[in-house]
C-alpha atoms as a PDB file:
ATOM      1  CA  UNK A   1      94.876 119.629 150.210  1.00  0.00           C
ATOM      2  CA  UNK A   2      93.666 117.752 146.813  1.00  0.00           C
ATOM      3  CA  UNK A   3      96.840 117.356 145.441  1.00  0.00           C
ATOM      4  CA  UNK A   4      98.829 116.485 148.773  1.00  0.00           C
ATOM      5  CA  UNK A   5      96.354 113.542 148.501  1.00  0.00           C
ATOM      6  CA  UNK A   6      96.449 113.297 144.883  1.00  0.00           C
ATOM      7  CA  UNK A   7     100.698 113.455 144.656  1.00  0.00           C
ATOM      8  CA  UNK A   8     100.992 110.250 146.159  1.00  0.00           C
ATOM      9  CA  UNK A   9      98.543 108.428 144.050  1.00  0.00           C
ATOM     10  CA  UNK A  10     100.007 109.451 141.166  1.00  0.00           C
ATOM     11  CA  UNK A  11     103.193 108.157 142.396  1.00  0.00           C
ATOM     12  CA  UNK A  12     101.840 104.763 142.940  1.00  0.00           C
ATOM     13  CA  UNK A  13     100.199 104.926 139.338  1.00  0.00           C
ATOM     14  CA  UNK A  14     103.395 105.461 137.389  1.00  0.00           C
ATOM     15  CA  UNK A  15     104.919 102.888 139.392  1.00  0.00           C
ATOM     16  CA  UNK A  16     101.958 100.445 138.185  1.00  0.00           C
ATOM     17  CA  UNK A  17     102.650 101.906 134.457  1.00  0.00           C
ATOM     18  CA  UNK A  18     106.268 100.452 134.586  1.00  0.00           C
ATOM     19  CA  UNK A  19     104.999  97.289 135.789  1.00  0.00           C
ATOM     20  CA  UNK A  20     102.488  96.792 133.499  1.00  0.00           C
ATOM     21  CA  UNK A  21     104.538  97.676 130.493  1.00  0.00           C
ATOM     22  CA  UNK A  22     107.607  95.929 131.494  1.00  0.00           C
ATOM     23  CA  UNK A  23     105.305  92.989 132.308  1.00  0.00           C
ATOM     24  CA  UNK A  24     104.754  92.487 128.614  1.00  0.00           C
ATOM     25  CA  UNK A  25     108.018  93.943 127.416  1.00  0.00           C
ATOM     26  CA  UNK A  26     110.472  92.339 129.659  1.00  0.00           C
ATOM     27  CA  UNK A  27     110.635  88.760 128.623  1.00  0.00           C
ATOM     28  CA  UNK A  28     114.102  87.497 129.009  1.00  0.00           C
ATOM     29  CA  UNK A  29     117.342  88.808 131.157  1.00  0.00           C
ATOM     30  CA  UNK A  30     118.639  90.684 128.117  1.00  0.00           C
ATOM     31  CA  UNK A  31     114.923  93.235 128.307  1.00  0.00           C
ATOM     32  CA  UNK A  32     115.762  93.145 131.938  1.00  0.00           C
ATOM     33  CA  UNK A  33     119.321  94.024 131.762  1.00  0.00           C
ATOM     34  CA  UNK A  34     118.147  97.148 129.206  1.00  0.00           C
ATOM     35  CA  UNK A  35     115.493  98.414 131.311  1.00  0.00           C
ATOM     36  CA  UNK A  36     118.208  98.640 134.617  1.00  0.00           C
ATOM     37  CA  UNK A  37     120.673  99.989 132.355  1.00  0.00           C
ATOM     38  CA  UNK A  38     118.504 102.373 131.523  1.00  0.00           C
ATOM     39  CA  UNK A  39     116.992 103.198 135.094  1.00  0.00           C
ATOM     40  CA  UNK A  40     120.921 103.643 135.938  1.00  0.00           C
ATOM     41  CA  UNK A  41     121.638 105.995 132.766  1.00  0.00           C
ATOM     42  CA  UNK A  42     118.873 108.478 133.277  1.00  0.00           C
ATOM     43  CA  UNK A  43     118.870 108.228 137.307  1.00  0.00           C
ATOM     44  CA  UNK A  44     122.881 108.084 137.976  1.00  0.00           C
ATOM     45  CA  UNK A  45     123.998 109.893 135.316  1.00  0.00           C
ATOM     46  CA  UNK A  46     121.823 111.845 134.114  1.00  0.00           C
ATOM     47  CA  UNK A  47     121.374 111.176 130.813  1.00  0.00           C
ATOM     48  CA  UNK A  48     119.174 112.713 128.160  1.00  0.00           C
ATOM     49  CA  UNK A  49     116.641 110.542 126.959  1.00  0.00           C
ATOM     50  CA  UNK A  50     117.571 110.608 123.234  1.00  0.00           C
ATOM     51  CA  UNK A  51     120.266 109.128 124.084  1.00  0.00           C
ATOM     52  CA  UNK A  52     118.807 106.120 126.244  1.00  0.00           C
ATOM     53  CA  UNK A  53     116.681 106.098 122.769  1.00  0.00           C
ATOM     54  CA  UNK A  54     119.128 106.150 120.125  1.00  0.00           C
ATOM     55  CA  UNK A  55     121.680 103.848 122.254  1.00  0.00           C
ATOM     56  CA  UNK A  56     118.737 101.397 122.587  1.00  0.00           C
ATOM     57  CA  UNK A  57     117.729 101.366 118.860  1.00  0.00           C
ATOM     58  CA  UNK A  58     121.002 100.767 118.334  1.00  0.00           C
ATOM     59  CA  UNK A  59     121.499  97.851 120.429  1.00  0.00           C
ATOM     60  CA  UNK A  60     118.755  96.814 119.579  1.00  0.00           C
ATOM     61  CA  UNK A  61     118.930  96.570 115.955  1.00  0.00           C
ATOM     62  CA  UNK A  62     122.812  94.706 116.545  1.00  0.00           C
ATOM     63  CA  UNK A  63     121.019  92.461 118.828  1.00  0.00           C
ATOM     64  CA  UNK A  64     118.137  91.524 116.682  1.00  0.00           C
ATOM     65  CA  UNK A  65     120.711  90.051 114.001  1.00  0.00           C
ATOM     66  CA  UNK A  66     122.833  88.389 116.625  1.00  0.00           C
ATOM     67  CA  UNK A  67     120.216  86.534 118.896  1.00  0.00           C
ATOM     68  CA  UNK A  68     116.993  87.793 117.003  1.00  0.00           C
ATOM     69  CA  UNK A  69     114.748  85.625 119.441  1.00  0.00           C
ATOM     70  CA  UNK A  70     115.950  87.601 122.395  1.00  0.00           C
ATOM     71  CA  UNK A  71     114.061  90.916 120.694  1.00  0.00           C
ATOM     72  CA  UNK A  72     110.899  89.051 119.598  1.00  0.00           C
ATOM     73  CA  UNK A  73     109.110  89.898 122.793  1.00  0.00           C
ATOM     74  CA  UNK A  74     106.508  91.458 121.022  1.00  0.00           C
ATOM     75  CA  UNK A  75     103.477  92.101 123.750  1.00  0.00           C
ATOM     76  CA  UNK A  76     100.455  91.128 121.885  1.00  0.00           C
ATOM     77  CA  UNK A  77      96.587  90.238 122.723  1.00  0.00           C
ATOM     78  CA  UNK A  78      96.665  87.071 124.560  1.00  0.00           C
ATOM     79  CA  UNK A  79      94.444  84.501 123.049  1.00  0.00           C
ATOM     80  CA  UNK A  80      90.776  84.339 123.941  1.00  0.00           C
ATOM     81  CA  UNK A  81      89.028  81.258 125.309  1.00  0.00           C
ATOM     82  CA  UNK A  82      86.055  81.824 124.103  1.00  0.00           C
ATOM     83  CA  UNK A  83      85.146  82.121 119.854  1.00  0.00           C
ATOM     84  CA  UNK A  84      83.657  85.085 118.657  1.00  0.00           C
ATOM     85  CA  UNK A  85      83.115  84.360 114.996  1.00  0.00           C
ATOM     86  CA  UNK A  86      85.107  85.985 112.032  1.00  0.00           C
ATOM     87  CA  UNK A  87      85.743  89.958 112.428  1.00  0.00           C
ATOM     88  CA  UNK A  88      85.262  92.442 109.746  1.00  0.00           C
ATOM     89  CA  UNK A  89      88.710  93.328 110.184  1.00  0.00           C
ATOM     90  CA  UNK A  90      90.776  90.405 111.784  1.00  0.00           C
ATOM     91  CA  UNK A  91      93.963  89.820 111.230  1.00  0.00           C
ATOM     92  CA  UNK A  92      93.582  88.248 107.764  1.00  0.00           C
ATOM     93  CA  UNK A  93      92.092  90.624 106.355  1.00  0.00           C
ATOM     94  CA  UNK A  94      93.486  92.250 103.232  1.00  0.00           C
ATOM     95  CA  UNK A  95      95.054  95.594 104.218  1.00  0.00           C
ATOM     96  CA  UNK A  96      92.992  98.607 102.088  1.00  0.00           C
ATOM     97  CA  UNK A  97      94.595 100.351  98.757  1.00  0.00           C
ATOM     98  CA  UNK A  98      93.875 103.211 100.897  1.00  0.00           C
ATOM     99  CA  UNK A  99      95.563 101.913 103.770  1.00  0.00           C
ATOM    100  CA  UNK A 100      99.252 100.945 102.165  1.00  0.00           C
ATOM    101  CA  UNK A 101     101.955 102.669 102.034  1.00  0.00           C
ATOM    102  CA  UNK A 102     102.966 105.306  99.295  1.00  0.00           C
ATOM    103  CA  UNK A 103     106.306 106.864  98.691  1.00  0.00           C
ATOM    104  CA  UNK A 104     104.131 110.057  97.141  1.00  0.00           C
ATOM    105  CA  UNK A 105     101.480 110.542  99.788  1.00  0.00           C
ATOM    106  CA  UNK A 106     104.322 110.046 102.447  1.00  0.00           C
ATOM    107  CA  UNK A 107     106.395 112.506 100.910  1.00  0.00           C
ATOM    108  CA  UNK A 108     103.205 115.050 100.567  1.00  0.00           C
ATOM    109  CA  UNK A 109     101.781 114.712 103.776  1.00  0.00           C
ATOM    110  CA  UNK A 110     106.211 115.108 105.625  1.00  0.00           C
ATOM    111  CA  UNK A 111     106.239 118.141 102.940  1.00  0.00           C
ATOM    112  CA  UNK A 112     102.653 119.813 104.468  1.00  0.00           C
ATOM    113  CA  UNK A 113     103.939 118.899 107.682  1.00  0.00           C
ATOM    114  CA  UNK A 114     107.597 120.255 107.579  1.00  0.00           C
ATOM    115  CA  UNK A 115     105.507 123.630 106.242  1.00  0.00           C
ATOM    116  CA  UNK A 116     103.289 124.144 108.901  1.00  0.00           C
ATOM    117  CA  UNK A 117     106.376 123.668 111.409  1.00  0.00           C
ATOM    118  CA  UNK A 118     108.854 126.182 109.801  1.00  0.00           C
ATOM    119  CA  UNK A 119     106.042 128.667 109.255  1.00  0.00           C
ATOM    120  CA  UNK A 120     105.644 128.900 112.559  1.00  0.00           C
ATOM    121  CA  UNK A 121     108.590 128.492 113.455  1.00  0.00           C
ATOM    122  CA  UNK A 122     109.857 131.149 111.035  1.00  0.00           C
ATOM    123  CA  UNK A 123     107.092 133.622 112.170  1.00  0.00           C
ATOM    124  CA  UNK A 124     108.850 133.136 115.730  1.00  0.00           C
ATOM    125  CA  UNK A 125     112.420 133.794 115.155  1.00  0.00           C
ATOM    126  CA  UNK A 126     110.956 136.458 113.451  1.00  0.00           C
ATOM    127  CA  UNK A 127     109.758 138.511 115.940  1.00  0.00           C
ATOM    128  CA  UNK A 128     111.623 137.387 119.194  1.00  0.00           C
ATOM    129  CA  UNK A 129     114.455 135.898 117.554  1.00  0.00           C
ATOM    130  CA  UNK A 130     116.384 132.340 117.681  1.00  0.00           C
ATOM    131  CA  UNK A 131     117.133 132.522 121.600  1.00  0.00           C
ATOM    132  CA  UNK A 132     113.690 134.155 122.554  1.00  0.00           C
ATOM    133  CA  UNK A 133     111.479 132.277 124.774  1.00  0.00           C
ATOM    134  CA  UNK A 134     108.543 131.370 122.461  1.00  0.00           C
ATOM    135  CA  UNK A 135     110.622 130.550 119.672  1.00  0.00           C
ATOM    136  CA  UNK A 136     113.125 128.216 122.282  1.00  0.00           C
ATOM    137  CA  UNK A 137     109.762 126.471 123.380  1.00  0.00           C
ATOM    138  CA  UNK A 138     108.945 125.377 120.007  1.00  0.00           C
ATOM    139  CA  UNK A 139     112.106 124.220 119.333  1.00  0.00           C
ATOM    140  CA  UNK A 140     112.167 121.942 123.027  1.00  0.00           C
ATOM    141  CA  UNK A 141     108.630 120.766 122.531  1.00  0.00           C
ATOM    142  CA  UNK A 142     109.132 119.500 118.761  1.00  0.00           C
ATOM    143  CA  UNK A 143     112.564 117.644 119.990  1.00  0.00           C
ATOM    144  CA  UNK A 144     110.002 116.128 122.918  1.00  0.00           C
ATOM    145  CA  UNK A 145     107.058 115.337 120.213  1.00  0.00           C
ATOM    146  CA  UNK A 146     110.050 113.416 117.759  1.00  0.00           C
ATOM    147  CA  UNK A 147     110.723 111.495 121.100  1.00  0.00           C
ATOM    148  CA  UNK A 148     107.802 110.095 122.675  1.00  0.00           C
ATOM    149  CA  UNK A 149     108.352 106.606 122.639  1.00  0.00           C
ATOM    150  CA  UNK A 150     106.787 105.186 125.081  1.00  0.00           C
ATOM    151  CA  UNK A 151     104.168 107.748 125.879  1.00  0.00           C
ATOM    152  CA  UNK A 152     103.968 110.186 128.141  1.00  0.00           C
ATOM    153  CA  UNK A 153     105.749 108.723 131.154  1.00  0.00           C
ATOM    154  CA  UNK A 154     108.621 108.276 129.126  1.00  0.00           C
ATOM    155  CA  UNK A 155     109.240 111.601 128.038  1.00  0.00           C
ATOM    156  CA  UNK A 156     108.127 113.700 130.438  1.00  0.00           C
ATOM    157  CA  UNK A 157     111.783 112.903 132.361  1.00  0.00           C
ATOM    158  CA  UNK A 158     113.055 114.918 129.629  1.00  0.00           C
ATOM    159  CA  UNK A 159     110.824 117.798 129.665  1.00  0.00           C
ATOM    160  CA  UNK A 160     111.239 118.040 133.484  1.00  0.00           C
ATOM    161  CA  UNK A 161     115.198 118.114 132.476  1.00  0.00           C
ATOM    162  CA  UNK A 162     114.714 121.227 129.713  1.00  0.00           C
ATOM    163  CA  UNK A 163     111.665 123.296 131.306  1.00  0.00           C
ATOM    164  CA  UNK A 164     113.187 123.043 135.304  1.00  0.00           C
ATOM    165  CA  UNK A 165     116.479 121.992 135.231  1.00  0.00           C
ATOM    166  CA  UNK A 166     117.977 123.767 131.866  1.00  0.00           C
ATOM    167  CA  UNK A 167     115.546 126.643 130.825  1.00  0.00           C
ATOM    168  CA  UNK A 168     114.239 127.239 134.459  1.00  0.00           C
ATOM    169  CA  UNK A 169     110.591 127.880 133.307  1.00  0.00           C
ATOM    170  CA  UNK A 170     109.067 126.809 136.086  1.00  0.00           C
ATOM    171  CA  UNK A 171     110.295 124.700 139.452  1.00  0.00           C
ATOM    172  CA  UNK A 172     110.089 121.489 140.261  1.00  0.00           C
ATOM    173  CA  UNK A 173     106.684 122.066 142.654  1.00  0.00           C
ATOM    174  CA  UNK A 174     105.496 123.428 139.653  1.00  0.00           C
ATOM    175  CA  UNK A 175     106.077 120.190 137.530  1.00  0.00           C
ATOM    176  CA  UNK A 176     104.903 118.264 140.128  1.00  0.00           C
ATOM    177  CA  UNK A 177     101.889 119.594 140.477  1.00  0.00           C
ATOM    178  CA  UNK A 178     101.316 119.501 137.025  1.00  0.00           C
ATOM    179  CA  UNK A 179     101.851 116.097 136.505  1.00  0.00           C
ATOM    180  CA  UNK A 180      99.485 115.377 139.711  1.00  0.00           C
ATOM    181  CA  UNK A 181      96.358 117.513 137.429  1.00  0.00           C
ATOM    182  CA  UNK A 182      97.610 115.619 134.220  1.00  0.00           C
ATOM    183  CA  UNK A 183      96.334 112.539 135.779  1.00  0.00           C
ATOM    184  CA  UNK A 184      93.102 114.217 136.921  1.00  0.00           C
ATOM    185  CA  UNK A 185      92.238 115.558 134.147  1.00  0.00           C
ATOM    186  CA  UNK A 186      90.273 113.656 130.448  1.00  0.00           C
ATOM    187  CA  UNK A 187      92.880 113.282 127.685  1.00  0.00           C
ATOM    188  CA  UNK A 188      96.013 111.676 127.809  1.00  0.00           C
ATOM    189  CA  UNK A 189      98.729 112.475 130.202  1.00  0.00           C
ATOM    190  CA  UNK A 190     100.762 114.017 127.663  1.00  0.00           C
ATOM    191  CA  UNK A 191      98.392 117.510 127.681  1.00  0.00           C
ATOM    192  CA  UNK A 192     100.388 117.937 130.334  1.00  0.00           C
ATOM    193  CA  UNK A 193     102.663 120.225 128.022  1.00  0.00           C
ATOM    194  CA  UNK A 194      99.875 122.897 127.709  1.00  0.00           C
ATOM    195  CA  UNK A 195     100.318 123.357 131.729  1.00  0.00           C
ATOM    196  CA  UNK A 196     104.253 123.701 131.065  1.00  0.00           C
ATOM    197  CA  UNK A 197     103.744 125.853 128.375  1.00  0.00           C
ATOM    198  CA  UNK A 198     101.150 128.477 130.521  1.00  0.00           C
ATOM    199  CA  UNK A 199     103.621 128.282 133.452  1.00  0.00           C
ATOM    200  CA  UNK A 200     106.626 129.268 131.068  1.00  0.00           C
ATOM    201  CA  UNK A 201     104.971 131.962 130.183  1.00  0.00           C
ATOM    202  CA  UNK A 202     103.804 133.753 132.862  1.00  0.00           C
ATOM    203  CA  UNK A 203     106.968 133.160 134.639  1.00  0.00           C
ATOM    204  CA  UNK A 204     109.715 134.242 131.802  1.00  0.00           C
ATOM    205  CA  UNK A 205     107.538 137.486 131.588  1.00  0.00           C
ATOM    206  CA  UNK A 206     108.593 138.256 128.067  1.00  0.00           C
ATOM    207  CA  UNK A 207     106.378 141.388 127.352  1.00  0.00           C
ATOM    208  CA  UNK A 208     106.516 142.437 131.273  1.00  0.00           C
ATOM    209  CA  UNK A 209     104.504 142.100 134.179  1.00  0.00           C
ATOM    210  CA  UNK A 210     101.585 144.162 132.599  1.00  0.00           C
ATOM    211  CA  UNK A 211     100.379 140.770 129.994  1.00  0.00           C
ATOM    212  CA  UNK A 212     101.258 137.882 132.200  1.00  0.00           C
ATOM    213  CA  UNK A 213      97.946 136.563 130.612  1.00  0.00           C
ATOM    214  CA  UNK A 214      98.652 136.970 127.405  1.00  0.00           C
ATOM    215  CA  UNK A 215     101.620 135.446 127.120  1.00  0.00           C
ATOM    216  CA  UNK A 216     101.345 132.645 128.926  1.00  0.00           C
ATOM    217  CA  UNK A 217      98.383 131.472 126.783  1.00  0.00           C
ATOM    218  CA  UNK A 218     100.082 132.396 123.597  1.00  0.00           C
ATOM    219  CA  UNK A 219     103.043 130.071 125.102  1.00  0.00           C
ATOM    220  CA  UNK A 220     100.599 127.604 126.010  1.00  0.00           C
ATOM    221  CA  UNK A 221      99.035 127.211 122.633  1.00  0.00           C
ATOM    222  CA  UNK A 222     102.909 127.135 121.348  1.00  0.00           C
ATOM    223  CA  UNK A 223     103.864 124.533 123.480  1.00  0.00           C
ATOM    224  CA  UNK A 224     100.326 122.862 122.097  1.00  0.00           C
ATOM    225  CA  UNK A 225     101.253 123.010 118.556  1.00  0.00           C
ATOM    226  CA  UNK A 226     104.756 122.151 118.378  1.00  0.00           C
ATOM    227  CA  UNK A 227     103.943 118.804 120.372  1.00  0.00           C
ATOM    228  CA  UNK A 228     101.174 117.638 118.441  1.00  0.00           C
ATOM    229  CA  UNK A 229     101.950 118.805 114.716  1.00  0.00           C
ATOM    230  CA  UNK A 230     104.678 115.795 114.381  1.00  0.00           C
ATOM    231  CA  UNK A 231     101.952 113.503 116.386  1.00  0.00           C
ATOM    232  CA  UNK A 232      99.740 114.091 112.962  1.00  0.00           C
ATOM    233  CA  UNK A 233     102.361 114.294 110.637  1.00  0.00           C
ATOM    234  CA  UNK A 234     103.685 110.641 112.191  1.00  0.00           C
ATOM    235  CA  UNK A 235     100.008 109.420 112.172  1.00  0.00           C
ATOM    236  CA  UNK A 236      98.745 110.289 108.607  1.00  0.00           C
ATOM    237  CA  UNK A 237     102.689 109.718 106.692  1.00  0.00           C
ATOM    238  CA  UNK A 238     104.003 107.096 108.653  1.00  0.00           C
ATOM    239  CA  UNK A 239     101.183 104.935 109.847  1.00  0.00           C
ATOM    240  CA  UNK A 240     101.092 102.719 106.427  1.00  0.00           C
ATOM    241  CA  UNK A 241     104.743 102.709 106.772  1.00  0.00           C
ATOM    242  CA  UNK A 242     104.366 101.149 110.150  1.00  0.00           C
ATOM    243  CA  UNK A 243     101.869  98.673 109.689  1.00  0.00           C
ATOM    244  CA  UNK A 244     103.555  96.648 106.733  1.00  0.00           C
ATOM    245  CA  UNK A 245     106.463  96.041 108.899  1.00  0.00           C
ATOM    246  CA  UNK A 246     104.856  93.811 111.324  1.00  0.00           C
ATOM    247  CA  UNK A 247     106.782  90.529 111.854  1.00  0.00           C
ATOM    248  CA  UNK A 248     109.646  92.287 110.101  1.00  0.00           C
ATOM    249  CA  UNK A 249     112.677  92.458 112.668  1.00  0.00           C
ATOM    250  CA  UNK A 250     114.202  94.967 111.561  1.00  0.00           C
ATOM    251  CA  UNK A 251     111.801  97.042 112.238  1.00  0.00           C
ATOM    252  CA  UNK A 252     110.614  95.367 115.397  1.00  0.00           C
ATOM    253  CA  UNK A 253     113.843  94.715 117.597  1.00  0.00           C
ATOM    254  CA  UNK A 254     114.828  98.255 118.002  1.00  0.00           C
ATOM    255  CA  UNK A 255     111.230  99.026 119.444  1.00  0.00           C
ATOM    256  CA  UNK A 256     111.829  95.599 121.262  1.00  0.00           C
ATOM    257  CA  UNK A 257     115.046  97.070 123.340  1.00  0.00           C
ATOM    258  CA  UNK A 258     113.699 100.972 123.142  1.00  0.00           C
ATOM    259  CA  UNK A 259     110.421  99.938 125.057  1.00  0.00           C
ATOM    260  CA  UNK A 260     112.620  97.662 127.696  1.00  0.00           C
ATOM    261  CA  UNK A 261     114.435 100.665 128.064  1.00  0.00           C
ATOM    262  CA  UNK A 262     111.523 102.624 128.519  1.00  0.00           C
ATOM    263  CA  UNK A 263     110.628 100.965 131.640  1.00  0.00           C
ATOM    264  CA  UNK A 264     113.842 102.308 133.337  1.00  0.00           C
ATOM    265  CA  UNK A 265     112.777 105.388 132.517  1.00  0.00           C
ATOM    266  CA  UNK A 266     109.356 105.348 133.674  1.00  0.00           C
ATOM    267  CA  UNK A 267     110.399 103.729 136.478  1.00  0.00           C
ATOM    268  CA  UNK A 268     112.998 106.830 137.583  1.00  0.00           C
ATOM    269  CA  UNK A 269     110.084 109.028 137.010  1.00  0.00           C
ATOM    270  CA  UNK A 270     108.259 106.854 140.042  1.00  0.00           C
ATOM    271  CA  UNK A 271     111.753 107.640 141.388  1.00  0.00           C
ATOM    272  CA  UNK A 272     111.419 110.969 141.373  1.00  0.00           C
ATOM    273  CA  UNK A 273     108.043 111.521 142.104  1.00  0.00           C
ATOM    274  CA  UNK A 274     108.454 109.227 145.650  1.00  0.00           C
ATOM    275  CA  UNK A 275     111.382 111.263 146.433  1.00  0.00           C
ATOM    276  CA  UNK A 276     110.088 115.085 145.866  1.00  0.00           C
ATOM    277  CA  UNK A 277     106.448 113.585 147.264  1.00  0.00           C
ATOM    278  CA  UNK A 278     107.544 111.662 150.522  1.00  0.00           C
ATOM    279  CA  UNK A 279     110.793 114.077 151.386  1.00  0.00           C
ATOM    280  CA  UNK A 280     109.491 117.449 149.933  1.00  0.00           C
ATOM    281  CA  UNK A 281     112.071 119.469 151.599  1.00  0.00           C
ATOM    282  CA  UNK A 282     114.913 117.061 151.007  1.00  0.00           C
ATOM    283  CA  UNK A 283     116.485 113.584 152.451  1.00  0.00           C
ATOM    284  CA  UNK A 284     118.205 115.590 155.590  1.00  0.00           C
ATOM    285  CA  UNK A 285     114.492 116.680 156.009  1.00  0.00           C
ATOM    286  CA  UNK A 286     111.397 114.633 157.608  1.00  0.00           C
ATOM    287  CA  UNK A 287     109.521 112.004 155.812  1.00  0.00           C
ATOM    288  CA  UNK A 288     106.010 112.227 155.347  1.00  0.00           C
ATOM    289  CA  UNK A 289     104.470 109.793 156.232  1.00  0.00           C
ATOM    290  CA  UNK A 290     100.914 110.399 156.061  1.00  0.00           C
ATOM    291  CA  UNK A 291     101.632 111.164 152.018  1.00  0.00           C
ATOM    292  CA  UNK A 292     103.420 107.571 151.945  1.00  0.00           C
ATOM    293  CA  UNK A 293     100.561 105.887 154.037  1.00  0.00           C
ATOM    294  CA  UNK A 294      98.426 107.086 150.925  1.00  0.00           C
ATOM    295  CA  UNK A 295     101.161 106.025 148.585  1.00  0.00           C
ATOM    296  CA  UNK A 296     100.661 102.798 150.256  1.00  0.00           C
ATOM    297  CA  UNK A 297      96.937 102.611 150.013  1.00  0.00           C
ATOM    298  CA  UNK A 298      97.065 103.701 146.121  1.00  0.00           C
ATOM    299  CA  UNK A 299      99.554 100.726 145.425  1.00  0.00           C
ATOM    300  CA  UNK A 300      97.332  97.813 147.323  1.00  0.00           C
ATOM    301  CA  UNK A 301      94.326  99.333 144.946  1.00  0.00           C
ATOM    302  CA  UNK A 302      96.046  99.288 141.882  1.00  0.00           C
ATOM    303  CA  UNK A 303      97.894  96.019 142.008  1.00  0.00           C
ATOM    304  CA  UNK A 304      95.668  94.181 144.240  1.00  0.00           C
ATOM    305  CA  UNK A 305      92.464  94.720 144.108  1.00  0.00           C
ATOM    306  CA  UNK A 306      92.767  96.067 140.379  1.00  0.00           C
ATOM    307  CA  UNK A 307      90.878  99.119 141.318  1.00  0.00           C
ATOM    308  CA  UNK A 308      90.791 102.035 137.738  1.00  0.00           C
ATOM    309  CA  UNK A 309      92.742 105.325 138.148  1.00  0.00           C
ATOM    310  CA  UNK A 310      90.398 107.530 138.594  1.00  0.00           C
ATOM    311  CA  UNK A 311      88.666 106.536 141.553  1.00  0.00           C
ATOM    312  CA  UNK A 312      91.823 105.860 143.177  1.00  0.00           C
ATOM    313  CA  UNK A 313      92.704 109.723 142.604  1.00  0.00           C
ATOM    314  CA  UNK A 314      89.466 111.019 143.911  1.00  0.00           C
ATOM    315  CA  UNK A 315      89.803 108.727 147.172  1.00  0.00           C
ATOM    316  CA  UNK A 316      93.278 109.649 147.568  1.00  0.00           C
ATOM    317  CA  UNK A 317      91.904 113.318 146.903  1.00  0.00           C
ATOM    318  CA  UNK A 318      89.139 112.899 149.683  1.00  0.00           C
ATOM    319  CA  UNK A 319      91.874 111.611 151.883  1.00  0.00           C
ATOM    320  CA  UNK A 320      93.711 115.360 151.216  1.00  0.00           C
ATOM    321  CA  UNK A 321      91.467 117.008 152.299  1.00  0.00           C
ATOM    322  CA  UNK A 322      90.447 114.887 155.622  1.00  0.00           C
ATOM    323  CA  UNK A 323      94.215 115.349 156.881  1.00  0.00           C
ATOM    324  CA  UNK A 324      94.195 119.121 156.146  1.00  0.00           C
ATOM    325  CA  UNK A 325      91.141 119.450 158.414  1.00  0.00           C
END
């Protein structure tokens, strides 16, 4: 009863996360034009993600030496009316030895990283081999780390696409639901990958029905690892690297036309969500209303009345459980 109340809600929120990142991303028809292109690529046809990435990178970097001011949309703080004083750290400030980049700490810190990954990974094809299931989740949930631009609602289409649709680890109820307690939950949506990893291993039974519980938290903390090593490894290496290419375009216009095209995708994952939540059992089925009525609610909060997440969900949980009674 929590989550039919909860489902819906969630649904509104990810539409509200496309809005509010393609209200500061989408700036000009071409953004626009790159963000439906997108929605159309991933929702028509299917494609993979990397390749709404790469294809927008691409364009992207073309289009930032062709009409350069069409990919300087970059969403910054808004100026404040009111003065504050000089920061400690403002944007003047001189950036810290510590701070800048370093061709020998970023290639010590990618060499620790690249270690910890193929120890692990080695240990795995080790002892269940290249196809096994433990060793094939570390291999999908590094690809999904090395791909989350965007966050979480980005590139959780494409983990939906390997774990249901291509490895069959666990349905699309499952996913559902899990994405429904993601947003429920403290921590940031994209923890969600511990619940995909547990699931994946209770249901691929890969030592028997006898230590269910074993392996599915050994695939859980898996799953854990192999997403959040590169997270680290991106922070600590390329962080320095990142910050002394502000203002350079370069740089900044593929980001410019990867995060417009980002907004498609999040947007097909509100998509999906209103479809599988409103018309559980189909389009040639009924249409729940009562779930959409709450749908409906959720939205007016969120953009309207600018109420937070989480007491949205727990309303739209309360409201669960009054129509089960």
């Amino acid at each position: 009863a929590v989550l039919y109340g909860i489902k819906p809600a969630v649904t509104a929120i990810v539409l509200f996360a496309a809005y509010r990142i393609g209200s500061r991303a989408l700036k000009n028809w071409l953004m626009w034009t790159l963000a439906g292109l997108a929605f159309l690529a991933i929702f028509a046809l299917h494609a993979p993600f990397p390749v709404i990435v790469l294809i927008a990178a691409l364009l992207g970097a073309l289009g930032g030496r062709i009409a350069p001011k069409m990919f300087t949309v970059g969403g910054g703080h808004g100026a404040s009316k009111q003065n504050y004083g000089a920061a400690l750290i403002d944007d003047n400030t001189p950036t810290p030895e510590h701070a800048k980049f370093n061709w020998g700490r970023f290639i010590k810190i990618a060499l620790i990283g690249l270690a910890l990954w193929g120890s692990v990974m080695g240990i795995l094809c080790w002892q269940f081999g290249w196809q096994g299931a433990f060793t094939q989740m570390g291999w999908f949930f590094t690809k999904a780390a090395l791909l989350t631009f965007g966050g979480a609602y980005a590139v959780l289409p494409y983990v939906y696409q390997g774990a249901v649709e291509h490895y069959h680890w666990l349905s699309a109820t499952q996913m559902i639901d899990g994405l429904a307690l993601g947003e429920t939950t403290p921590g940031p949506l994209i923890m969600i990958v511990t619940f995909v990893g547990f699931l994946a291993g209770w249901n691929t039974m890969p030592w028997g029905a006898d230590s269910l519980l074993i392996a599915a938290t050994l695939a859980a903390v898996i799953v854990t690892y192999f997403t959040f090593l590169p997270s680290f490894v991106f922070i600590l290496a390329g962080g320095p690297l990142v910050e002394s290419t502000h203002g350079n375009l370069k740089f900044t216009a593929p980001l410019s036309a990867i995060t417009a095209a980002v907004v498609g995708v999040i947007l097909n994952l509100a998509v999906f969500f209103a479809w599988h939540v409103f018309w559980p059992k189909g389009f040639t089925a009924d249409f729940d209303g009562v779930a959409a009525l709450i749908g409906v609610y959720a939205l007016i909060a969120l953009f309207r009345f600018k109420v937070g997440v989480i007491p949205v969900i727990a309303v739209s949980a309360a409201a669960g459980i009054l129509v089960s009674l």
